[in-house]
PDB file of N, CA and C in Angstrom:
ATOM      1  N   UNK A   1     125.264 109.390  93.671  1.00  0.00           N
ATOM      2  CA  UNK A   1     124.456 109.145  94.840  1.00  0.00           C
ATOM      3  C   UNK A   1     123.801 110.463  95.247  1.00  0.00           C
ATOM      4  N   UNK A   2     122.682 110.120  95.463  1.00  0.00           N
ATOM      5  CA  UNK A   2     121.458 111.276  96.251  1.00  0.00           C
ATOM      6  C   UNK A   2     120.968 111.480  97.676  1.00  0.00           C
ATOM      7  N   UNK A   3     121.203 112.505  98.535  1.00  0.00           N
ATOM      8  CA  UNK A   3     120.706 112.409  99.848  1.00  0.00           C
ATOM      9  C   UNK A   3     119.679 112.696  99.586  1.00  0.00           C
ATOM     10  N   UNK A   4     118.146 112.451 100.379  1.00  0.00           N
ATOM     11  CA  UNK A   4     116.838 112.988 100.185  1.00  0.00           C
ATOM     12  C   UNK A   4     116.563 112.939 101.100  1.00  0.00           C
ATOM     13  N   UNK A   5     115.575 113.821 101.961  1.00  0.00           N
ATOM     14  CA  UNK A   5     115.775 114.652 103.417  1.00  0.00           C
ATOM     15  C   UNK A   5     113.929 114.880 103.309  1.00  0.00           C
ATOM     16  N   UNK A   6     113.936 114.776 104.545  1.00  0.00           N
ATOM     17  CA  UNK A   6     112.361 114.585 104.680  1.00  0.00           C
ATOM     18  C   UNK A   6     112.750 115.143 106.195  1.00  0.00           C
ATOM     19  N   UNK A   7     112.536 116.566 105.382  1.00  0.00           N
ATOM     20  CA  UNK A   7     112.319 117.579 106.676  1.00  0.00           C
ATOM     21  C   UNK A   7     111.109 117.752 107.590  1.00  0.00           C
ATOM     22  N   UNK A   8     110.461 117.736 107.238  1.00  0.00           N
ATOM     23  CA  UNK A   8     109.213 117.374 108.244  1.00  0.00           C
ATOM     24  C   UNK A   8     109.907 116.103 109.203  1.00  0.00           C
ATOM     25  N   UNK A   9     110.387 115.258 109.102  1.00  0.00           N
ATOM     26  CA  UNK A   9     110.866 114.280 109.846  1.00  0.00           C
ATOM     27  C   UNK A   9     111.880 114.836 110.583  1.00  0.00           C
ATOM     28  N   UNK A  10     112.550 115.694 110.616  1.00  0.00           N
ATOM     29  CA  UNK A  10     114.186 116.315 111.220  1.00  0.00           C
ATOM     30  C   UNK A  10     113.736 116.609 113.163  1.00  0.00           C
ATOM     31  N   UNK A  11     114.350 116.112 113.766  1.00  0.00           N
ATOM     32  CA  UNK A  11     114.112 116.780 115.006  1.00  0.00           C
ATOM     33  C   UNK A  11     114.887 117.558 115.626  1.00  0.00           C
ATOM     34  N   UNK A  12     115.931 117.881 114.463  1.00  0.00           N
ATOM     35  CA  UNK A  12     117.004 118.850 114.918  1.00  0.00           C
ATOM     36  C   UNK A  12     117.916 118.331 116.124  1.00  0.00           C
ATOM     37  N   UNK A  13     118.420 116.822 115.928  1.00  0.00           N
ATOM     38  CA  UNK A  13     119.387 116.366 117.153  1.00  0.00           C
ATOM     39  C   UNK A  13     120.872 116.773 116.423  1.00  0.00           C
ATOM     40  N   UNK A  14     120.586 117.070 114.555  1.00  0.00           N
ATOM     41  CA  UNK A  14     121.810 117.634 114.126  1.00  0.00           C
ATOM     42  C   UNK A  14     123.015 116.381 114.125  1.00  0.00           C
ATOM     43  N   UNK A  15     123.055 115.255 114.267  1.00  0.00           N
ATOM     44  CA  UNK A  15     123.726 114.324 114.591  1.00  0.00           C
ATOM     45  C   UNK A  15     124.262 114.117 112.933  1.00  0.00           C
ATOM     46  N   UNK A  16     123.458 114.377 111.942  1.00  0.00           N
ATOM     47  CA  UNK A  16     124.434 114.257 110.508  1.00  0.00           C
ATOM     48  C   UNK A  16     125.206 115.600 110.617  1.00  0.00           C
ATOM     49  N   UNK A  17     124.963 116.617 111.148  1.00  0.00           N
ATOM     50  CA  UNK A  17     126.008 117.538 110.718  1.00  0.00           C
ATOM     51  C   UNK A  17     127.119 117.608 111.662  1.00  0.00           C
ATOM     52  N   UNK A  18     126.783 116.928 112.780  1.00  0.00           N
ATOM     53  CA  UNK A  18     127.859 116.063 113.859  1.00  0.00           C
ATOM     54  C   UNK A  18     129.398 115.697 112.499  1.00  0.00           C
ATOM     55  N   UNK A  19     128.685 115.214 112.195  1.00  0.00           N
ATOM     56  CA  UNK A  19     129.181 113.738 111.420  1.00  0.00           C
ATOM     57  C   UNK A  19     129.902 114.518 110.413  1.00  0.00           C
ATOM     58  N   UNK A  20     129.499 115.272 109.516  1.00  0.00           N
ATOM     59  CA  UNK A  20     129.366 115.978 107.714  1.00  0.00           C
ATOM     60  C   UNK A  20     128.669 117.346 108.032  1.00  0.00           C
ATOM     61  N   UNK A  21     129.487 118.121 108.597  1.00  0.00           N
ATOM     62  CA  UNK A  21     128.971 119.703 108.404  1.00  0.00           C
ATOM     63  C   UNK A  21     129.121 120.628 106.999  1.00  0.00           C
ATOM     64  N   UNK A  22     129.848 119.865 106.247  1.00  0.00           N
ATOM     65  CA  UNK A  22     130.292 120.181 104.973  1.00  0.00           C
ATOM     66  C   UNK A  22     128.830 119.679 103.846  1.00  0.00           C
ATOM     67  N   UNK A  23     128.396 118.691 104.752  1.00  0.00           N
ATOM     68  CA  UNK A  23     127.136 117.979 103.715  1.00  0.00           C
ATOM     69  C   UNK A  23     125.978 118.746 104.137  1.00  0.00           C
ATOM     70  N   UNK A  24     125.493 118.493 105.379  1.00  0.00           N
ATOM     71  CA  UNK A  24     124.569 118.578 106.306  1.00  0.00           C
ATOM     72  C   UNK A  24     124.563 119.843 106.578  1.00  0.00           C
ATOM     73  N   UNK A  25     123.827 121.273 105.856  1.00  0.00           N
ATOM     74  CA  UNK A  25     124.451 122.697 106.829  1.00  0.00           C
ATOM     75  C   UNK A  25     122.380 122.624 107.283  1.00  0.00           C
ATOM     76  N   UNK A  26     123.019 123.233 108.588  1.00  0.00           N
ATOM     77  CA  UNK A  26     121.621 123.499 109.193  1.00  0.00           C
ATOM     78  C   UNK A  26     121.216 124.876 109.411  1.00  0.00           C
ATOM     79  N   UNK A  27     119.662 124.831 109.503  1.00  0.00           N
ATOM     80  CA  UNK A  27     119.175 126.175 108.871  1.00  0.00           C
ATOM     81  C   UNK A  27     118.891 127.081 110.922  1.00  0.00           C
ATOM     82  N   UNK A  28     119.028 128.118 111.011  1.00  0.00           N
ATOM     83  CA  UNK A  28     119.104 128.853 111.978  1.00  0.00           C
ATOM     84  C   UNK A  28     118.470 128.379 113.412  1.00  0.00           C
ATOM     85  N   UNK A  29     117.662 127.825 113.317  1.00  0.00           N
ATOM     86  CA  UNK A  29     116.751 126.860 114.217  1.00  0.00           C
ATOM     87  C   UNK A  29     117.634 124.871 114.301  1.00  0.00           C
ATOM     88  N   UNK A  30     118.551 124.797 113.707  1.00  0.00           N
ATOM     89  CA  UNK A  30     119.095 123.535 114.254  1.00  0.00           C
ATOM     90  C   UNK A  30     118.807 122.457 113.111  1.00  0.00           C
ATOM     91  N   UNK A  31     117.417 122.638 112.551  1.00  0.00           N
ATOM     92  CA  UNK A  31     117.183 121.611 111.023  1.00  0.00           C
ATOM     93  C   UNK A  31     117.915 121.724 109.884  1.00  0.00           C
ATOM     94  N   UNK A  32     118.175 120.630 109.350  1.00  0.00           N
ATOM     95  CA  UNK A  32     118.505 120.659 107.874  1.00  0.00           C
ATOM     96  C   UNK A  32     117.733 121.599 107.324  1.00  0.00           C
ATOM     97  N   UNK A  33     118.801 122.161 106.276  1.00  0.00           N
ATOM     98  CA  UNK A  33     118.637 123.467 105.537  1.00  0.00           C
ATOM     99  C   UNK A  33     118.067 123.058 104.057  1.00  0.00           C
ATOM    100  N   UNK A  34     117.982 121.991 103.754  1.00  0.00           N
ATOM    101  CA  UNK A  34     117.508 121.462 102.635  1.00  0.00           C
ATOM    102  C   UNK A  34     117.269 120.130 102.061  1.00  0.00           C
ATOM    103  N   UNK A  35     116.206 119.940 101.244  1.00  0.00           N
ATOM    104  CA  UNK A  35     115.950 118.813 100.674  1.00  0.00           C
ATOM    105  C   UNK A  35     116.493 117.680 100.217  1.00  0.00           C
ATOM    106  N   UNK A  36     117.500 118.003  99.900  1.00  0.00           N
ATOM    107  CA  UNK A  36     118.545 116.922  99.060  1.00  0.00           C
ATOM    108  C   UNK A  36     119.507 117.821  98.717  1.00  0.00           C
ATOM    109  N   UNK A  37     120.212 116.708  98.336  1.00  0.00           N
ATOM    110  CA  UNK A  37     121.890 116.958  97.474  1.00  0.00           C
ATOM    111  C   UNK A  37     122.602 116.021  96.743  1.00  0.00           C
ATOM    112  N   UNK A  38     123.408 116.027  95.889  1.00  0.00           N
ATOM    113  CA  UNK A  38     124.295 115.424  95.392  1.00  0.00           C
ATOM    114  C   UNK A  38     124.983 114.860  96.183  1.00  0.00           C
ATOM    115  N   UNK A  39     126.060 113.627  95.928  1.00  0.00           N
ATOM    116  CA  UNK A  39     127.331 113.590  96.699  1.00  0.00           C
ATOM    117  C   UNK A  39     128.208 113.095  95.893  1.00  0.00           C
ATOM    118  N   UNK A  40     129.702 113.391  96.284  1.00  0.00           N
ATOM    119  CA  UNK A  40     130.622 113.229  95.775  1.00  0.00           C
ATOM    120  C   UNK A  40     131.141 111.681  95.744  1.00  0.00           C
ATOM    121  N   UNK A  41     131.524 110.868  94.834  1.00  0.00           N
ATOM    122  CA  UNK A  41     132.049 109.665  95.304  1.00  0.00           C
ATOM    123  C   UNK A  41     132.501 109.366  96.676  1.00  0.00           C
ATOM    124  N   UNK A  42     133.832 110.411  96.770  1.00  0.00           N
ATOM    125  CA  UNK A  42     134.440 110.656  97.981  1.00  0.00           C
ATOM    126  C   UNK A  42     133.784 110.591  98.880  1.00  0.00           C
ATOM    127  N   UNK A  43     132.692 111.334  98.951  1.00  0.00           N
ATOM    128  CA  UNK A  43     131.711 111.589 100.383  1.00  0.00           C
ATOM    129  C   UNK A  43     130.584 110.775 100.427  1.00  0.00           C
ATOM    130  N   UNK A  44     130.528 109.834  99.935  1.00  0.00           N
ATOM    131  CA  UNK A  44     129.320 108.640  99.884  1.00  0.00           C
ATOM    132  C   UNK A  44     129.987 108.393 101.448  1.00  0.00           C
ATOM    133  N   UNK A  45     130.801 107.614 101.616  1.00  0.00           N
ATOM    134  CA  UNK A  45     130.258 106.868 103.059  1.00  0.00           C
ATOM    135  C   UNK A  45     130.267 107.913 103.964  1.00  0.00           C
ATOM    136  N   UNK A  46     130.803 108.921 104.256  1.00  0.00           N
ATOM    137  CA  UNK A  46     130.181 109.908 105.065  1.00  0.00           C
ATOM    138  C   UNK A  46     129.015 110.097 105.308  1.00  0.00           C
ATOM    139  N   UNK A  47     128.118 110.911 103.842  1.00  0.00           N
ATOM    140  CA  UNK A  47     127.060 110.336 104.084  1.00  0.00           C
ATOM    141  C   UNK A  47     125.716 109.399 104.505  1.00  0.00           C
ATOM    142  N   UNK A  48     126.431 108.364 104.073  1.00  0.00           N
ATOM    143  CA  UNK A  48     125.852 106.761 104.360  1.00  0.00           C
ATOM    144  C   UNK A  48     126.352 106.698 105.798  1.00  0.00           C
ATOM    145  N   UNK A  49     127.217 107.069 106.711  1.00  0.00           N
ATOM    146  CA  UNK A  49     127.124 107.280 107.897  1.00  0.00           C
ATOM    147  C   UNK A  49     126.465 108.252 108.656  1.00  0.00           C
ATOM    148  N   UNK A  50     126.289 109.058 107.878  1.00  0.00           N
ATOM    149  CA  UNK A  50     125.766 110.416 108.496  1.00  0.00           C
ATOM    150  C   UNK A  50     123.953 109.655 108.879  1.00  0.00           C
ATOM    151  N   UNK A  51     123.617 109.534 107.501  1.00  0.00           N
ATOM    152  CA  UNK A  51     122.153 108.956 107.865  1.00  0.00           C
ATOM    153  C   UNK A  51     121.798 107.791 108.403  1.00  0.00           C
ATOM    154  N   UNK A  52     122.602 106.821 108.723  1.00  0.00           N
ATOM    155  CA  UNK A  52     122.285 105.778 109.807  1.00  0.00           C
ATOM    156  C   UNK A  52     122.525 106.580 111.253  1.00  0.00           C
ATOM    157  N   UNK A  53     123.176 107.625 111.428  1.00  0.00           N
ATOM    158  CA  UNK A  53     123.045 108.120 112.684  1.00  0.00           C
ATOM    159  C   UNK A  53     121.954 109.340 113.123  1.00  0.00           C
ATOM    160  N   UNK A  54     121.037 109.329 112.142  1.00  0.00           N
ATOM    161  CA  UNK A  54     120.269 110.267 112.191  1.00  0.00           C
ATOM    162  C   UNK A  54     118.794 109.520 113.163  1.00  0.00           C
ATOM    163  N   UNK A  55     118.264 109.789 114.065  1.00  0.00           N
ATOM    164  CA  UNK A  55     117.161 108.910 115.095  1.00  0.00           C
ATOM    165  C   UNK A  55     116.214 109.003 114.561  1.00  0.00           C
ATOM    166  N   UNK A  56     115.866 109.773 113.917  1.00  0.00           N
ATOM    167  CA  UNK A  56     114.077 110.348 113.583  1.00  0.00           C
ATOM    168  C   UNK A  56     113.882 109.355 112.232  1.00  0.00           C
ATOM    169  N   UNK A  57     115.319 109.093 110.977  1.00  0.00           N
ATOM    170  CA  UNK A  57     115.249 108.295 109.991  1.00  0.00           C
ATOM    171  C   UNK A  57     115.194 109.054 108.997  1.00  0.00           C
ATOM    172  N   UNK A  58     115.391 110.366 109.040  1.00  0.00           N
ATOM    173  CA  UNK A  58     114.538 111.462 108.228  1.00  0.00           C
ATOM    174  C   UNK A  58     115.737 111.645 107.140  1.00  0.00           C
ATOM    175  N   UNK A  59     116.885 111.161 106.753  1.00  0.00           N
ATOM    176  CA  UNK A  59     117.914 110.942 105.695  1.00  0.00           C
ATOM    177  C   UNK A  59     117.598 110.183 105.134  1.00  0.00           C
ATOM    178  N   UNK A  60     117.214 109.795 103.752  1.00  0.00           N
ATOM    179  CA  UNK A  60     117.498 108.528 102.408  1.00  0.00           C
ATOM    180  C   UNK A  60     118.583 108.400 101.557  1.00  0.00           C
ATOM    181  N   UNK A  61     119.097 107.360 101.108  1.00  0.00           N
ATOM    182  CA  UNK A  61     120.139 107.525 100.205  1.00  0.00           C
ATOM    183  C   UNK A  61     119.339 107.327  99.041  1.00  0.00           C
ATOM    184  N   UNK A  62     119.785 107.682  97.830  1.00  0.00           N
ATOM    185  CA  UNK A  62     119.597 107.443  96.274  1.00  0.00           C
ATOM    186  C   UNK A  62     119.991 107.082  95.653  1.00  0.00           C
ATOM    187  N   UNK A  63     120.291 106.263  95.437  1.00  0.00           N
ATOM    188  CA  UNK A  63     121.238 105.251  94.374  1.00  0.00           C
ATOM    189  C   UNK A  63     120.712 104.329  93.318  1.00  0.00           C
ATOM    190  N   UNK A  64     121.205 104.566  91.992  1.00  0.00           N
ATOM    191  CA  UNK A  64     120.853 103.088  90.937  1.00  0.00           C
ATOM    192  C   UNK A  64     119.092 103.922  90.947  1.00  0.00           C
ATOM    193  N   UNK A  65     118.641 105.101  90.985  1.00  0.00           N
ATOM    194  CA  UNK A  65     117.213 105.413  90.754  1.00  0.00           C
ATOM    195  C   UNK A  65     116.484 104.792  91.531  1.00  0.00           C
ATOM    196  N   UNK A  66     117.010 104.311  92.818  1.00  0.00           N
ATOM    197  CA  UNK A  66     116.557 103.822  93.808  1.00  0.00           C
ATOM    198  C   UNK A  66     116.166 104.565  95.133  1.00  0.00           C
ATOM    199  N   UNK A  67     115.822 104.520  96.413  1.00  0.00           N
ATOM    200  CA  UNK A  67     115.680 105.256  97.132  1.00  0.00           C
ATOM    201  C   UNK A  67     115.663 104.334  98.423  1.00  0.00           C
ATOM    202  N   UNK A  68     117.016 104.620  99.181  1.00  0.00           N
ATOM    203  CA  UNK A  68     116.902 103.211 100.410  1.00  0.00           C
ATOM    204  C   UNK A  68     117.173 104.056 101.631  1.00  0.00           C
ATOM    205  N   UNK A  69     116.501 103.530 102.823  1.00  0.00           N
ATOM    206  CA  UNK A  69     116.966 104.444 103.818  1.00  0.00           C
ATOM    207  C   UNK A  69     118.346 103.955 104.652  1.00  0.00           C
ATOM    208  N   UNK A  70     118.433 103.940 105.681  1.00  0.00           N
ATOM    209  CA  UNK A  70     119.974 104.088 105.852  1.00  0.00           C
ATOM    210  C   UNK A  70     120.944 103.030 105.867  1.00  0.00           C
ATOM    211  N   UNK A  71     120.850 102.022 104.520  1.00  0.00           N
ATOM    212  CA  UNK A  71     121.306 100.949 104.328  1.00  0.00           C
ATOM    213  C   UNK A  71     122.711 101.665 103.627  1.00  0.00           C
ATOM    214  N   UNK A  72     123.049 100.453 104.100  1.00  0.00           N
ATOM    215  CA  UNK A  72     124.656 100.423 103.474  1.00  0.00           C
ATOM    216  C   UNK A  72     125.235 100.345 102.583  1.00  0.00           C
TER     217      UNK A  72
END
């Protein structure tokens, strides 16, 4: 599984790194620090929680070469 991050979208409420500061590190100003990432089996639903709690929408998951936003 793939996070994909559409930083231009981030409003810095930081609510995934609420969630997954281990996933989510934010860059000096409060935004996600980067584009995407991997995730660990383990940390799929973290993730997959992290980005349904994100307001702006600006988290995607990646899965199966797919690209869904904060579905389950």
């Amino acid at each position: 599984m793939k996070v994909v991050i559409d930083r231009n979208a981030c409003a810095g409420h930081a609510r995934c790194h609420e969630l997954a500061p281990e996933l989510f590190v934010l860059d000096d100003d409060g935004y996600i620090a980067t584009d995407g990432f991997s995730v660990t089996t383990e940390a799929e639903k973290l993730a997959l929680r992290s980005a349904r709690a994100c307001p702006e929408r600006a988290i995607a998951i990646a899965s199966d070469d797919k690209t869904h936003g904060q579905e389950q």
